[in-house]
Protein backbone atom coordinates (compact mmCIF):
# COMPACT_ATOMS: atom_id res chain seq x y z
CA UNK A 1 0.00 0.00 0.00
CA UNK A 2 1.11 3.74 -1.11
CA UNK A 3 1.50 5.80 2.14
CA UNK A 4 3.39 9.43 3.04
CA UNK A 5 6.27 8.91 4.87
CA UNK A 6 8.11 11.42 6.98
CA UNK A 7 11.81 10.30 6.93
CA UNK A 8 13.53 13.28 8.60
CA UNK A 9 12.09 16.23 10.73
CA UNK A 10 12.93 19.24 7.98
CA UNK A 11 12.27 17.36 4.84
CA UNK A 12 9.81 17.10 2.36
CA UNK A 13 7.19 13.76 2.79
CA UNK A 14 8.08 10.91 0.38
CA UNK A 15 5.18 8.70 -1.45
CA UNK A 16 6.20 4.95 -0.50
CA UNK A 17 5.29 1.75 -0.91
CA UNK A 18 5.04 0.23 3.13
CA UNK A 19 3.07 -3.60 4.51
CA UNK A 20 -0.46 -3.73 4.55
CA UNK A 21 -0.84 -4.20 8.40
CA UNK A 22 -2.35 -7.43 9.20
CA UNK A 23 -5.22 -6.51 12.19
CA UNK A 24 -4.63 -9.00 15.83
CA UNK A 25 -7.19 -9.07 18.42
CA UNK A 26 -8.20 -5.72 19.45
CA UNK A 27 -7.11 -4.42 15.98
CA UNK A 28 -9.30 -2.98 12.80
CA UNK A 29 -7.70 -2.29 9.33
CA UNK A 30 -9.29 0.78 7.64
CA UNK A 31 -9.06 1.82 4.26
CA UNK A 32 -8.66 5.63 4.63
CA UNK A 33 -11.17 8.00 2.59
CA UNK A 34 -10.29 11.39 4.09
CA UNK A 35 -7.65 12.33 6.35
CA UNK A 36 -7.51 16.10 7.85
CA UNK A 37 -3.99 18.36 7.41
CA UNK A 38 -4.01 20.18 10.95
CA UNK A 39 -2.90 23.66 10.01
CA UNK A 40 -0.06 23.77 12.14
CA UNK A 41 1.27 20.32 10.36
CA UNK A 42 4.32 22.18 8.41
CA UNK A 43 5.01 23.56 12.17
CA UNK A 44 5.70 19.88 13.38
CA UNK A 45 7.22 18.51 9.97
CA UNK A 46 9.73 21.38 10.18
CA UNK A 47 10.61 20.80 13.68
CA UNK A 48 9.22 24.80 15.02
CA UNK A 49 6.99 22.90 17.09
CA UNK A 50 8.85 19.97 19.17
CA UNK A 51 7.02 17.01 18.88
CA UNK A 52 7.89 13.14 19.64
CA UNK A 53 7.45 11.19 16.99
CA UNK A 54 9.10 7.71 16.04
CA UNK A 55 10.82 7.98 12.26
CA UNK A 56 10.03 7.12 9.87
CA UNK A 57 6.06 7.23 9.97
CA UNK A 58 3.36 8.07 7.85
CA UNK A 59 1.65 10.91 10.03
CA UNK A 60 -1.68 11.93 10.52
CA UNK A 61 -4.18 12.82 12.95
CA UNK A 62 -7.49 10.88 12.76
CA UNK A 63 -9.33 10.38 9.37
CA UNK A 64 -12.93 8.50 8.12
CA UNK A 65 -12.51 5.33 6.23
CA UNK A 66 -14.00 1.85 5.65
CA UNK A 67 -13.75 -1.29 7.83
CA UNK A 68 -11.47 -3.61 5.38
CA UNK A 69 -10.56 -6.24 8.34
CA UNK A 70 -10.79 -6.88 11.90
CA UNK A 71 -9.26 -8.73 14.51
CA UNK A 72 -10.76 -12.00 15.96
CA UNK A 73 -12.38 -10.20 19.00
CA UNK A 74 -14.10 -7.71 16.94
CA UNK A 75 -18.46 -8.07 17.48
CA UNK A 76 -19.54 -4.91 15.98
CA UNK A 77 -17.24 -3.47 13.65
CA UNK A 78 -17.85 -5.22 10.12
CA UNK A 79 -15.63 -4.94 7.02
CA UNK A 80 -17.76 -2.63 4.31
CA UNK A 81 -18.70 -0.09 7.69
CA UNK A 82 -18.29 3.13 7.17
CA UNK A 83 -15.93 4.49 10.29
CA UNK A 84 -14.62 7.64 12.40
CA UNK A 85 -10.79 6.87 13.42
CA UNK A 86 -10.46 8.68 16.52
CA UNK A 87 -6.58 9.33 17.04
CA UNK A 88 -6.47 9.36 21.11
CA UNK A 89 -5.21 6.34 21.70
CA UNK A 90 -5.28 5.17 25.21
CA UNK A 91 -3.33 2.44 26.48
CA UNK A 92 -5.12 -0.86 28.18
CA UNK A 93 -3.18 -1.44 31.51
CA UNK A 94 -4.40 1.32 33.73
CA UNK A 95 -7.90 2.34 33.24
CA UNK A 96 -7.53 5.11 35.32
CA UNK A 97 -4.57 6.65 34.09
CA UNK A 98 -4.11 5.59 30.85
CA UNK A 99 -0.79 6.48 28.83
CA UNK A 100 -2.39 8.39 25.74
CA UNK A 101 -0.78 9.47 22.62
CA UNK A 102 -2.60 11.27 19.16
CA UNK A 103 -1.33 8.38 16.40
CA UNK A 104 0.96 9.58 13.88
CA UNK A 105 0.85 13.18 15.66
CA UNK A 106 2.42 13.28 18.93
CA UNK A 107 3.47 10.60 21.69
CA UNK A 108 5.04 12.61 24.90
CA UNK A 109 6.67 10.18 27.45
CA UNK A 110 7.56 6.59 27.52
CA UNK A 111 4.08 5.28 27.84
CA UNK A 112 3.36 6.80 24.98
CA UNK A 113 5.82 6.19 22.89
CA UNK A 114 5.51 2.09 23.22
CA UNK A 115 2.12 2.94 22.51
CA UNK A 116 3.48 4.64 18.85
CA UNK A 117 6.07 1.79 18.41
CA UNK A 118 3.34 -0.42 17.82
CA UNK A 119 1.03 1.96 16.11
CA UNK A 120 2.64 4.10 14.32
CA UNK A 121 1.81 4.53 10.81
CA UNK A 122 -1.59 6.85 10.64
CA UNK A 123 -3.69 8.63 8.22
CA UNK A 124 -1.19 9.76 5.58
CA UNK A 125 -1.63 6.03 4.15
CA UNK A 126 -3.80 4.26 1.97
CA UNK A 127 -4.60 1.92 4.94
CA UNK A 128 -4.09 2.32 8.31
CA UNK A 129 -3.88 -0.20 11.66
CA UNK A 130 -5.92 1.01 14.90
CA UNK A 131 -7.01 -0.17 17.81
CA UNK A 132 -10.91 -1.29 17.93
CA UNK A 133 -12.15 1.18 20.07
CA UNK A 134 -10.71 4.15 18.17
CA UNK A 135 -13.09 3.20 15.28
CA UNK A 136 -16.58 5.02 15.82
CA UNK A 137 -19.48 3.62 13.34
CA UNK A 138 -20.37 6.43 10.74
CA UNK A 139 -23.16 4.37 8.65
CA UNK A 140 -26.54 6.48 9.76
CA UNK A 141 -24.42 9.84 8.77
CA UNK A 142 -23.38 7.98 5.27
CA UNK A 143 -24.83 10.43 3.34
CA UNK A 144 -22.37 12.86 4.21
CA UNK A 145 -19.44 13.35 2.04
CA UNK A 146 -16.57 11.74 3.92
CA UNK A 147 -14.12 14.87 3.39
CA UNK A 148 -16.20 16.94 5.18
CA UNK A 149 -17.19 14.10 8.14
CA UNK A 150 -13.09 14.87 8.88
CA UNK A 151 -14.36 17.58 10.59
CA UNK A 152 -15.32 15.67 13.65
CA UNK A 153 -11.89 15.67 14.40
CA UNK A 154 -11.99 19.34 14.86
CA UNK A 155 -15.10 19.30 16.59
CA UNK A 156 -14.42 16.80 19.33
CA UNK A 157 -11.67 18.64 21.04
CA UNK A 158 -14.20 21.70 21.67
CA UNK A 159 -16.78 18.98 22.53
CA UNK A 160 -13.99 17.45 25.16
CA UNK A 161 -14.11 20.71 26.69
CA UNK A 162 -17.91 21.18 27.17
CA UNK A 163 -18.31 17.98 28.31
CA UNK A 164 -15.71 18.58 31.15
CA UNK A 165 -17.52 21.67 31.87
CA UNK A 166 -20.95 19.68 32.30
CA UNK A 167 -22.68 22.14 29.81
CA UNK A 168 -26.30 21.89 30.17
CA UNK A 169 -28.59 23.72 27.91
CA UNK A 170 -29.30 27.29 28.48
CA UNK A 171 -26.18 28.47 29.76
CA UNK A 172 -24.09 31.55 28.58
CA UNK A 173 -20.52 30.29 27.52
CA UNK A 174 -17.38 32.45 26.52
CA UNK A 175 -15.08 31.12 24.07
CA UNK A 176 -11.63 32.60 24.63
CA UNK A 177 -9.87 32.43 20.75
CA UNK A 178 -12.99 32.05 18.77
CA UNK A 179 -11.38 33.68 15.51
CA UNK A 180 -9.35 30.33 15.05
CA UNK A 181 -10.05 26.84 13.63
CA UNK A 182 -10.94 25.34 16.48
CA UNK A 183 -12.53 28.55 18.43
CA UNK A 184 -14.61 28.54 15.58
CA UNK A 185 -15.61 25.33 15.77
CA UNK A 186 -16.26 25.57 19.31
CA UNK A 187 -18.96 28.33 19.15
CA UNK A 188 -20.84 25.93 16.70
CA UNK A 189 -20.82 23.36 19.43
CA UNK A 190 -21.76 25.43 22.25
CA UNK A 191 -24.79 25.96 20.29
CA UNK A 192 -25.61 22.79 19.10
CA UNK A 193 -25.53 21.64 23.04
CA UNK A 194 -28.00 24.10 23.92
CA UNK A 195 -26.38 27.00 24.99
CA UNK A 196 -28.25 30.12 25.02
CA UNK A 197 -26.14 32.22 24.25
CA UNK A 198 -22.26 32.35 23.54
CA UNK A 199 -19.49 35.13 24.10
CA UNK A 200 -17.10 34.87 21.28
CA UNK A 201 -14.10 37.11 21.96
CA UNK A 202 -11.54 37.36 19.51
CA UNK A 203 -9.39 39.82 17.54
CA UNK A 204 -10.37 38.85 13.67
CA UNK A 205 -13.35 41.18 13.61
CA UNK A 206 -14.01 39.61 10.29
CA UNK A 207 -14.20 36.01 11.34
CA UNK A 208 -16.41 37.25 14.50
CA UNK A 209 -18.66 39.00 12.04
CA UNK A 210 -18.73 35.21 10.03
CA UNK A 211 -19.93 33.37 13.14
CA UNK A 212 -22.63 35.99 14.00
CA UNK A 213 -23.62 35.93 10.09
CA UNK A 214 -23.48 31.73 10.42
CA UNK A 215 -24.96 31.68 13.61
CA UNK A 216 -27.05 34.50 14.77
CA UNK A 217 -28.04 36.44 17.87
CA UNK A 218 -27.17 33.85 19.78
CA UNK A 219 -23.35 34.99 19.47
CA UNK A 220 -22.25 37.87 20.98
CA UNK A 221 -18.90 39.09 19.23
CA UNK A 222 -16.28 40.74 21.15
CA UNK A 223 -13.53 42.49 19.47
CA UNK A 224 -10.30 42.23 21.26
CA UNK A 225 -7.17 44.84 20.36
CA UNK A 226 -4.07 43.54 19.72
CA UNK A 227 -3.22 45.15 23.38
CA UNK A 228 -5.38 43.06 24.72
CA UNK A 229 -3.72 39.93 23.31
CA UNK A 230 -0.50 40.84 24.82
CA UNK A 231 -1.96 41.98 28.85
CA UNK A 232 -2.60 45.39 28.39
CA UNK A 233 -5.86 46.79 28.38
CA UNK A 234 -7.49 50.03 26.39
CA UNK A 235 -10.44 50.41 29.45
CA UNK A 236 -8.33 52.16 32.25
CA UNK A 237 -9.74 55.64 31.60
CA UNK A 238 -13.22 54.79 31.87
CA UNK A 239 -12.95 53.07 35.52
CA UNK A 240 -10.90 56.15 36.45
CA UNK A 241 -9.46 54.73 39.82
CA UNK A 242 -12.52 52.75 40.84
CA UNK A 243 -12.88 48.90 41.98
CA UNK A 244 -15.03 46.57 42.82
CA UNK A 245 -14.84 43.99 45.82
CA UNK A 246 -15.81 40.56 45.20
CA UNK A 247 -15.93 38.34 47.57
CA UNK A 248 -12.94 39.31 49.92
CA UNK A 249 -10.76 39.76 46.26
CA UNK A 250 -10.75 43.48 44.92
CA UNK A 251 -10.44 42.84 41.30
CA UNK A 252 -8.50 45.90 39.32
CA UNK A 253 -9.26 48.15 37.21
CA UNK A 254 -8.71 46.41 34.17
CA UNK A 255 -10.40 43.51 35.52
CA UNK A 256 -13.81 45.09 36.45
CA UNK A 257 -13.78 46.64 33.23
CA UNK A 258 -13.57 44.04 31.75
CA UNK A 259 -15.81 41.65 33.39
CA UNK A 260 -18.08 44.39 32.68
CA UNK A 261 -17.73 44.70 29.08
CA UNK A 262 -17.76 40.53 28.43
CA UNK A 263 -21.36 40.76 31.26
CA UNK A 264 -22.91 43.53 28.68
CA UNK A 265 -22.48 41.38 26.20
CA UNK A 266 -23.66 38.21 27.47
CA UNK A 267 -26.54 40.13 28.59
CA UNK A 268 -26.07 38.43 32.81
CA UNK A 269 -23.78 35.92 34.01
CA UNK A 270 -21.25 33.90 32.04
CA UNK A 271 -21.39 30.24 33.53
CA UNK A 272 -18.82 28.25 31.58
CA UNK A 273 -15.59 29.46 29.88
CA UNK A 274 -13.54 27.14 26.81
CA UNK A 275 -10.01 28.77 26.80
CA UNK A 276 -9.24 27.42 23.25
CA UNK A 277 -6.26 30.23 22.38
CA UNK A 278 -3.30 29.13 20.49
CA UNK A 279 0.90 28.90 20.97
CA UNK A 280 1.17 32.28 22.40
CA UNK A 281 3.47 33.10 25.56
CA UNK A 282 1.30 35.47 27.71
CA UNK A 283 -1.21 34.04 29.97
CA UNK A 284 -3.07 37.71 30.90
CA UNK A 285 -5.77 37.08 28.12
CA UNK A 286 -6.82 33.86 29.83
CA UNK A 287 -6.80 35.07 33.30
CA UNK A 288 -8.94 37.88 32.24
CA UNK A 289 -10.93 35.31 30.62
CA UNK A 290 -11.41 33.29 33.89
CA UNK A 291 -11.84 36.07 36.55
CA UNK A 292 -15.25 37.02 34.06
CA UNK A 293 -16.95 33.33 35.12
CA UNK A 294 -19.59 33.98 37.61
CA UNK A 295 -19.07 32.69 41.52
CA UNK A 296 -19.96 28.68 40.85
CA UNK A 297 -18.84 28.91 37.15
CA UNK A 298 -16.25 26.76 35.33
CA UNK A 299 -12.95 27.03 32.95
CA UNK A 300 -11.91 24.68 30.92
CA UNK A 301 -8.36 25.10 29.35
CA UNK A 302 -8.01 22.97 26.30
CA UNK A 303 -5.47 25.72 24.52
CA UNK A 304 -1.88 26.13 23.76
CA UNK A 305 -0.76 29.33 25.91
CA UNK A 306 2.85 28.93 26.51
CA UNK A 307 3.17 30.46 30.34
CA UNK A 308 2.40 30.20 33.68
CA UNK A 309 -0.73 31.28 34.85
CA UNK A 310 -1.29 33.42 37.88
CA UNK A 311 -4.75 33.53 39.48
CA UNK A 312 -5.33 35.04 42.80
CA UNK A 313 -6.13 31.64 45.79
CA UNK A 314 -8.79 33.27 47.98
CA UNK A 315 -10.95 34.34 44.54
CA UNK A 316 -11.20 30.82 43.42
CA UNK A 317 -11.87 29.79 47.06
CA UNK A 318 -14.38 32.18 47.65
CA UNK A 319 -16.06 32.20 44.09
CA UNK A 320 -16.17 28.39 44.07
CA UNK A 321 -14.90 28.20 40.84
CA UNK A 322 -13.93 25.13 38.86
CA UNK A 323 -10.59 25.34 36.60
CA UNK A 324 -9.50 22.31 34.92
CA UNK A 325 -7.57 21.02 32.35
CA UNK A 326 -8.65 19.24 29.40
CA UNK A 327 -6.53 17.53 26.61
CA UNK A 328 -8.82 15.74 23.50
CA UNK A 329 -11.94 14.20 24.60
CA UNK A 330 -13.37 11.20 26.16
CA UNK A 331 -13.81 7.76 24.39
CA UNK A 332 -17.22 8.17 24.15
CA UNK A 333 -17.56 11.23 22.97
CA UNK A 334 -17.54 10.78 19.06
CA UNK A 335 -20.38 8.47 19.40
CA UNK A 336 -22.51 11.57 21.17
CA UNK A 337 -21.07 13.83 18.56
CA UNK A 338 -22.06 11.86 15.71
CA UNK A 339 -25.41 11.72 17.26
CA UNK A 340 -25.52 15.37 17.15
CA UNK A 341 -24.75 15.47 13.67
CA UNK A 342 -27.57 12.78 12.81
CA UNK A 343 -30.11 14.99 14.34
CA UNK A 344 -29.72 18.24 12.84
CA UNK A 345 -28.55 19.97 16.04
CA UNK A 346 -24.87 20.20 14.43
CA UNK A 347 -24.79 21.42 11.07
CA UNK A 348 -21.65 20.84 8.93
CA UNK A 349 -23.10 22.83 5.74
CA UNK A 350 -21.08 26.02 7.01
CA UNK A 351 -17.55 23.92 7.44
CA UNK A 352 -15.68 24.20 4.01
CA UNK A 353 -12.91 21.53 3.23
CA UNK A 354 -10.27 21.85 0.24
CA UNK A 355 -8.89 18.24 -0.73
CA UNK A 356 -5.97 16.76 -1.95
CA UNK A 357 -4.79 13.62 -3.57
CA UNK A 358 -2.47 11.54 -1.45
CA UNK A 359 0.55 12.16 -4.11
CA UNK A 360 -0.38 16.11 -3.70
CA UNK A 361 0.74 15.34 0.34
CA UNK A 362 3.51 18.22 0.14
CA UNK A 363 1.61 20.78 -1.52
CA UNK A 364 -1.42 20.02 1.03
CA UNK A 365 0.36 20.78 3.82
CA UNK A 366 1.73 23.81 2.48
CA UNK A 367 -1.59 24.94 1.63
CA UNK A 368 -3.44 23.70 5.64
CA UNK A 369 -0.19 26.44 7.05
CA UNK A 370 -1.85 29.45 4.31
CA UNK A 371 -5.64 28.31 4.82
CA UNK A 372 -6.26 27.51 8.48
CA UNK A 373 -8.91 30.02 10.14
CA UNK A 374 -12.33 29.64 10.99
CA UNK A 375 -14.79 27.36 8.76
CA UNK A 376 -11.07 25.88 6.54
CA UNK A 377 -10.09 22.49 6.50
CA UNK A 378 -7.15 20.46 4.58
CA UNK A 379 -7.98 17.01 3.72
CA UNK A 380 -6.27 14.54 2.18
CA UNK A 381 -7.61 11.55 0.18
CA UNK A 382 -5.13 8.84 0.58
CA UNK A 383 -8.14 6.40 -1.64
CA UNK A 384 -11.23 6.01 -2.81
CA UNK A 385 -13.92 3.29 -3.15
């Protein structure tokens, strides 16, 4: 089978001919249809962004294909099924605190990377070799072009988050970095859960003005400066020397004004925030973020911010608030997701995907770096039935 092979971190992926992987018990072979090019991918073939990986290996990070075999445990999962390959790979010995790794993406630590050894090839391939319960059933959304079911992959990791935060339907949410691929994403899935209304903050007015076009009055847009990307803030004049005290934690300036500005817009309390920003090395936009959540509220950090965060003991104390990490999503979740999907509640019509042949590898990755904002999606067709 023809697969994309990644030789050397810095150089260009080579078309090869590698084994068809033979599936053992807890194993399914899948004949890949579409296979998403994460944006960043050029950032991790070039070695800007740091990640473990075991070379040579096809790459990849998820994909939707067909069932071609399965291993001799295998009850549900039929060859001819149309399938979701969910890349968060768990390992089997500890049920509590499974090793996980994304295959063909990422493997940090020596759990991991055993975990890699022995799966490593991924979605870059013609075929690819998974373990059984990374393969989610797609046949009552077969209608669906397969390109543009890759965007479940996107999807989940906002989904991840919301499910951490126990969303329940009717609550205001903030999504910190909604401009981006996957802050865009998330704002679709806030809604499709039920959330009344959702605070999309931002500093591509354009893309915020998409999601309220896509979406409605159920977003509320707000602009950030590129001052307040980077901790400063434009509101000190109008507080002129004022505070608030908030439960035994006198919040600044800054900080009332703009827990202010983010209430106005959410028109009352904000009960859940998804930090989704990206790779950037100042924390102040996502403590800003969090001191905004009402007393009893939630965070959810699922992003990529590159610093320490400082947030003040007796507030979080005294507020009750919940902040908590989140990396990918549960194994169950792409079965609820799909479900969402199925029913209407999550449409996919506004999601846009460009595609390329599997020989056309190179040149797709160049073009996921140039196309990788809100509603764009790379994907790669390795084959075809």
């Amino acid at each position: 089978m023809k697969a994309a092979i990644l030789k050397t971190i810095g150089q260009p992926l080579t078309i090869e001919d590698i084994p068809e992987p033979v599936p053992g018990a807890g194993e399914v072979l899948v004949r890949v249809l579409a296979a998403p090019v994460l944006a960043y991918a050029q950032e991790v073939f070039t070695g800007q962004r740091h990640y473990p990986l075991l070379l040579p290996l096809a790459p990849g990070c998820g994909a939707v294909g067909i069932v071609e075999k399965t291993g001799p445990d295998a009850t549900r999962l039929k060859p001819g099924q149309l399938v979701f390959c969910d890349p968060t790979v768990r390992s089997r010995d500890d049920a509590l605190s499974p090793d996980i790794m994304l295959q063909g993406w990422v493997a940090p630590g020596e759990g991991p990377q055993k975990l890699q050894a022995h799966f490593r090839n991924s979605s870059f391939a013609e075929k690819m070799l998974l373990p059984l319960e990374n393969a989610f059933s797609l046949e009552h959304v077969r209608s669906i072009d397969p390109a543009k079911l890759v965007w479940l992959n996107t999807l989940l990791v906002s989904y991840g988050g919301f499910l951490a935060a126990g969303l329940q339907p009717g609550q205001v949410i903030m999504v910190n970095g909604a401009t981006g691929h996957f802050g865009s994403a998330a704002v679709a899935v806030a809604l499709a859960m039920g959330a009344a209304r959702v605070v999309a903050s931002g500093r591509n007015e354009q893309a915020l003005n998409t999601l309220v076009h896509q979406f409605g009055s159920r977003v509320r847009p707000v602009l950030l400066s590129a001052d307040e990307a980077t901790g400063s803030n434009r509101f000190r004049e109008a507080t002129e020397g004022s505070s608030i005290t908030y439960s035994a934690y006198s919040l600044s300036e800054d900080e009332a004004m703009n827990r202010k500005r983010f209430m106005e817009a959410a028109e009352g309390p904000i009960d859940c925030l998804l930090d989704i920003l990206g790779p950037i090395h100042d924390s102040a936009p996502t403590r800003r973020a969090i001191m905004t959540v009402r007393p009893g509220g939630t965070a959810v950090l699922m992003g990529g911010v590159q610093a320490d965060l400082d947030i003040p003991y007796n507030y979080v104390m005294r507020n009750n608030l919940v902040i908590r990490g989140q990396w990918m999503c549960p194994r169950h979740a792409p079965s609820l997701l799909v479900e969402l999907i199925n029913s209407g509640l999550l449409n996919l019509e506004p999601f846009s995907v460009s595609t390329f042949s599997l020989e056309q590898v190179n040149q797709a990755v160049q073009y996921a770096h140039d196309h990788g904002g809100a509603f764009q999606l790379t994907v790669l067709k390795p084959s075809s039935i």
